[in-house]
N, C-alpha and C. Protein backbone atom coordinates (compact mmCIF):
# COMPACT_ATOMS: atom_id res chain seq x y z
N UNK A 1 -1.40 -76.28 -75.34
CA UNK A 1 -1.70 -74.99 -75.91
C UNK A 1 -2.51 -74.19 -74.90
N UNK A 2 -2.16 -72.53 -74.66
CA UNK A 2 -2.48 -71.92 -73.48
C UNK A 2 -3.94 -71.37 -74.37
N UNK A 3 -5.03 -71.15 -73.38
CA UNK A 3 -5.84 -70.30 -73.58
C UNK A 3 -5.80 -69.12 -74.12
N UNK A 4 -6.46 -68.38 -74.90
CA UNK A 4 -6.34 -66.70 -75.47
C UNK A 4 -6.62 -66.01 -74.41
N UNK A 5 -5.47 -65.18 -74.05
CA UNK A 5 -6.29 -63.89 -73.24
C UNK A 5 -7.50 -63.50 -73.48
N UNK A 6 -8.53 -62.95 -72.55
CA UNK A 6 -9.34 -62.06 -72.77
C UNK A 6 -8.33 -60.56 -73.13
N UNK A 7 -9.26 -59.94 -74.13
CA UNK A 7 -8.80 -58.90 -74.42
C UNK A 7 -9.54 -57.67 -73.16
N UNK A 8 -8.87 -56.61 -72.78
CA UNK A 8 -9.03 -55.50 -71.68
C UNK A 8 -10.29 -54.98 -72.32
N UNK A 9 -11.00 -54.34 -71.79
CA UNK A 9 -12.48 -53.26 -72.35
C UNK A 9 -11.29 -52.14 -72.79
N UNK A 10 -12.19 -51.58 -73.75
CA UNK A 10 -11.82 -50.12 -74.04
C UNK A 10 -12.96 -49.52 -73.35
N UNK A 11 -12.08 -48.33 -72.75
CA UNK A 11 -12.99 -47.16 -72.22
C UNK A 11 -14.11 -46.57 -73.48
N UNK A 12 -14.45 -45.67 -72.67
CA UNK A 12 -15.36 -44.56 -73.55
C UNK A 12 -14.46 -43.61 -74.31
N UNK A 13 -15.07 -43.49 -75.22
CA UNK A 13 -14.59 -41.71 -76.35
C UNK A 13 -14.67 -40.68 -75.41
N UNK A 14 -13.11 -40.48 -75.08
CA UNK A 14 -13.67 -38.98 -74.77
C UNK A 14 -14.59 -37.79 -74.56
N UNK A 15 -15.27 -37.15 -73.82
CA UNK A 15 -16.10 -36.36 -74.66
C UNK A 15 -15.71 -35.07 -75.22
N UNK A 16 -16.34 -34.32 -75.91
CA UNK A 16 -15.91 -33.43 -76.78
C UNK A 16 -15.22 -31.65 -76.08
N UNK A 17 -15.36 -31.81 -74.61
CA UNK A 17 -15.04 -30.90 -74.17
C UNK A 17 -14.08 -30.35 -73.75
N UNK A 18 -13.58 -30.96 -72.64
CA UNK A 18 -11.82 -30.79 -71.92
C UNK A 18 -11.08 -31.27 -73.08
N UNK A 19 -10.92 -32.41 -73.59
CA UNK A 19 -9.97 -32.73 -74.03
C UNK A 19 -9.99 -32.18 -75.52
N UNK A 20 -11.14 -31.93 -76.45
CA UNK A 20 -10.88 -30.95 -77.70
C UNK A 20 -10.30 -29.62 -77.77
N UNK A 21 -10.81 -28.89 -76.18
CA UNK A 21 -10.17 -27.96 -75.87
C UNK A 21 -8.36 -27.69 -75.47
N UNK A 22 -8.25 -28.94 -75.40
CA UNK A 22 -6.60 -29.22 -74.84
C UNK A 22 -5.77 -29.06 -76.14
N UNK A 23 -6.65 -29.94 -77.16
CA UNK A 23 -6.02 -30.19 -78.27
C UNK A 23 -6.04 -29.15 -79.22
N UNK A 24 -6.66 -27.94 -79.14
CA UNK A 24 -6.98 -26.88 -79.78
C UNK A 24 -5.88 -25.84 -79.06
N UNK A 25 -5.87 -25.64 -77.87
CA UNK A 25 -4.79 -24.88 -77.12
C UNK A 25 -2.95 -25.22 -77.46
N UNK A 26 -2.80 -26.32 -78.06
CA UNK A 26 -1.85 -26.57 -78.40
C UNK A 26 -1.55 -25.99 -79.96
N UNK A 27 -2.61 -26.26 -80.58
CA UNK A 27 -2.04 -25.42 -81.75
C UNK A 27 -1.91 -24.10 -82.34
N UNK A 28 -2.72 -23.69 -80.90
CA UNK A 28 -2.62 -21.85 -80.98
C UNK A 28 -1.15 -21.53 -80.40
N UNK A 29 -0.37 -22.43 -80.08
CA UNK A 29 0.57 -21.84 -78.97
C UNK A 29 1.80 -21.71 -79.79
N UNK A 30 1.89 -21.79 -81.34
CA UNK A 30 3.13 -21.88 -82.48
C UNK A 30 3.38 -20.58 -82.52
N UNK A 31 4.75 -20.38 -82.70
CA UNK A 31 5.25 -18.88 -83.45
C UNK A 31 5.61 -18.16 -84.59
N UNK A 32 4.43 -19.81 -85.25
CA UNK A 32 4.97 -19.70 -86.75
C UNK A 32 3.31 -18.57 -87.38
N UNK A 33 3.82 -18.18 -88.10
CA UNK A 33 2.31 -17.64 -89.13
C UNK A 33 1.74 -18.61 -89.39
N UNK A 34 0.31 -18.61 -89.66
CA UNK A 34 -0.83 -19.72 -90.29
C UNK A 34 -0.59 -20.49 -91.89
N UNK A 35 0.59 -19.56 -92.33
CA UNK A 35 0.53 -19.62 -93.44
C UNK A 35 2.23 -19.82 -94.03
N UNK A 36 2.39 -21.11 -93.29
CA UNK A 36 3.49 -21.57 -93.29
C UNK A 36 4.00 -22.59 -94.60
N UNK A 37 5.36 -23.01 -94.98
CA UNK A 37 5.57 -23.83 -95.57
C UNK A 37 6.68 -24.23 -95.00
N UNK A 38 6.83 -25.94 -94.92
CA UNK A 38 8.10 -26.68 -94.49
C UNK A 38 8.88 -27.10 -95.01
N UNK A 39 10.17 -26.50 -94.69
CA UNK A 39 11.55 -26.57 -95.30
C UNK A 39 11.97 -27.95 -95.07
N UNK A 40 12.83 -28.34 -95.64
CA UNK A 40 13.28 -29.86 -95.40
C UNK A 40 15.12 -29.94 -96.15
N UNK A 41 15.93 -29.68 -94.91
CA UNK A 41 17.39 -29.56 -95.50
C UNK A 41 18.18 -31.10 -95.25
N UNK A 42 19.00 -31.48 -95.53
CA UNK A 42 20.05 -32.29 -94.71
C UNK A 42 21.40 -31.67 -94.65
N UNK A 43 21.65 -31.82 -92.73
CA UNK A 43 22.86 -31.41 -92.27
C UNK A 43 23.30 -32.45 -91.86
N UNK A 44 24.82 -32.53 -90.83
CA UNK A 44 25.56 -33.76 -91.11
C UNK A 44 25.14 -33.98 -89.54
N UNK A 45 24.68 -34.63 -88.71
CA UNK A 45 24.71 -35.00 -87.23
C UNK A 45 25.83 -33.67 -86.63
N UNK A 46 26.86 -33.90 -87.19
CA UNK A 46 27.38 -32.76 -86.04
C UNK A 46 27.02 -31.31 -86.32
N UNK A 47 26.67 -31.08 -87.34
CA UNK A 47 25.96 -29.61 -87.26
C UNK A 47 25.05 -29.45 -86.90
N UNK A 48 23.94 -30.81 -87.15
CA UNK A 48 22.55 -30.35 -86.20
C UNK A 48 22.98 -30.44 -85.17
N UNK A 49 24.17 -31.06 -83.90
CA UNK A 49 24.51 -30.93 -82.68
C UNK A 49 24.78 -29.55 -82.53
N UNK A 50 25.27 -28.86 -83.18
CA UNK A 50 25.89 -27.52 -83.15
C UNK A 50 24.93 -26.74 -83.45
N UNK A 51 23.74 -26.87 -83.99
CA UNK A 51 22.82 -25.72 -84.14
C UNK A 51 21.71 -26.22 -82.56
N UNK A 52 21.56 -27.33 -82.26
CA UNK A 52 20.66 -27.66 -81.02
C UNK A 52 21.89 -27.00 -79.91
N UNK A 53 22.92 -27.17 -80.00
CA UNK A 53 23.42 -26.39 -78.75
C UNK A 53 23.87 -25.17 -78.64
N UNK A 54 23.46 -24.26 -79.59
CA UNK A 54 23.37 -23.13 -80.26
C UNK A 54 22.10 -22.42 -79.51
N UNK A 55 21.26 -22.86 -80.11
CA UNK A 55 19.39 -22.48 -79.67
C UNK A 55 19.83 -22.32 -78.22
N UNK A 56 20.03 -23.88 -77.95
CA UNK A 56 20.33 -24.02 -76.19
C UNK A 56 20.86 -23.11 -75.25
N UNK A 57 21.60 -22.55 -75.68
CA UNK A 57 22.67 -21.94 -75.15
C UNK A 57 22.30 -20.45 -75.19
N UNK A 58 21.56 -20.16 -76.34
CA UNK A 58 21.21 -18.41 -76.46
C UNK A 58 19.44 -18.86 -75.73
N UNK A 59 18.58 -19.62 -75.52
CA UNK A 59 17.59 -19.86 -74.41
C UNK A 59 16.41 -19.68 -75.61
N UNK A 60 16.50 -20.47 -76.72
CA UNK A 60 15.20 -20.61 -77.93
C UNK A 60 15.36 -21.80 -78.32
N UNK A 61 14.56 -22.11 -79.54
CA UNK A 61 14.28 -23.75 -79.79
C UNK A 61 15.26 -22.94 -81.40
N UNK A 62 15.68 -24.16 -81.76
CA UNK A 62 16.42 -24.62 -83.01
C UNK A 62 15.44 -24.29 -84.02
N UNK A 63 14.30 -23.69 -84.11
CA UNK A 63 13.27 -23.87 -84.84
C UNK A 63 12.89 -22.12 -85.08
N UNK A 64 13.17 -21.45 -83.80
CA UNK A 64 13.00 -19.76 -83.62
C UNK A 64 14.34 -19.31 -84.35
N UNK A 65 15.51 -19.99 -83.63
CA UNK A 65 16.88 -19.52 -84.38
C UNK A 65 17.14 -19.53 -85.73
N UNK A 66 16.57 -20.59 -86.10
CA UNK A 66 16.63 -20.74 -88.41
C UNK A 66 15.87 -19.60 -88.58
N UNK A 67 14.57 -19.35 -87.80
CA UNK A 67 13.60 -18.89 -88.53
C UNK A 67 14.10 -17.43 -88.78
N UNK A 68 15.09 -16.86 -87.55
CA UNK A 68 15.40 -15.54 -87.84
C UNK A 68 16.50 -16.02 -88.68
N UNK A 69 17.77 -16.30 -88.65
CA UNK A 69 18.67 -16.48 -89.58
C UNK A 69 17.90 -16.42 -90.70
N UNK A 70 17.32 -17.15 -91.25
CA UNK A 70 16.63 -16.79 -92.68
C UNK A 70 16.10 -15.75 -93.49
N UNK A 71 15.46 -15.06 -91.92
CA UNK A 71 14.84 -13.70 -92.48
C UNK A 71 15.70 -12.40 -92.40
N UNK A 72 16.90 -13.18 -91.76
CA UNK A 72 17.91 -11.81 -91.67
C UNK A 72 19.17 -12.32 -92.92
N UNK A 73 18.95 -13.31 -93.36
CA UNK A 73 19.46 -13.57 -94.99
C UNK A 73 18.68 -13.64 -95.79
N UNK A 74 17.37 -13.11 -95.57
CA UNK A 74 16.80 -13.61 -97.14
C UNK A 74 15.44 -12.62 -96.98
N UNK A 75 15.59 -10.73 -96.42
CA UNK A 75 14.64 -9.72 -96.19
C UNK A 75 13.33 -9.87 -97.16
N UNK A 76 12.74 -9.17 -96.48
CA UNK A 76 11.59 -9.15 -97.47
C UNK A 76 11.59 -8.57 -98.70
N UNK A 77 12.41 -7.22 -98.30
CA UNK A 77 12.48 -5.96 -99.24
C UNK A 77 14.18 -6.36 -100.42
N UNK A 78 14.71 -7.54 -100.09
CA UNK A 78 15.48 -7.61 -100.99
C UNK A 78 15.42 -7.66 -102.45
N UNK A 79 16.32 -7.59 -103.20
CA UNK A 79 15.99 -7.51 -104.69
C UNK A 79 16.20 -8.68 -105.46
């Protein structure tokens, strides 16, 4: 029977500066409003292929492209 590894040290905690700041810069960088809610559909594999190479192809994320499709089917001012 082999010996137990020693287990590696863990480093230190981070400190609260560079890297809170990193992590804060990332969530300012969305194009969504603050005041979002998440949709949740199922499509079949080949249509989500067809909407990712869609986005791709016009130079946006799959995520900008719904977001207008939606709002250009479903206006604000509709009745």
């Amino acid at each position: 029977m082999s010996a137990a590894r020693p287990r590696p040290a863990i480093g230190r905690r981070p400190s609260g500066g560079a890297a809170a700041s990193w992590v804060r810069q990332g969530s300012a960088q969305t194009d969504a409003s603050p005041f979002t809610a998440r949709l949740t559909i199922d499509v079949t594999p080949a249509l989500r292929g067809r909407i990712k190479v869609a986005a791709f192809r016009r130079g946006v994320t799959a995520v900008a492209m719904l977001r207008e499709l939606l709002e250009r089917e479903f206006p604000k001012d509709a009745p």
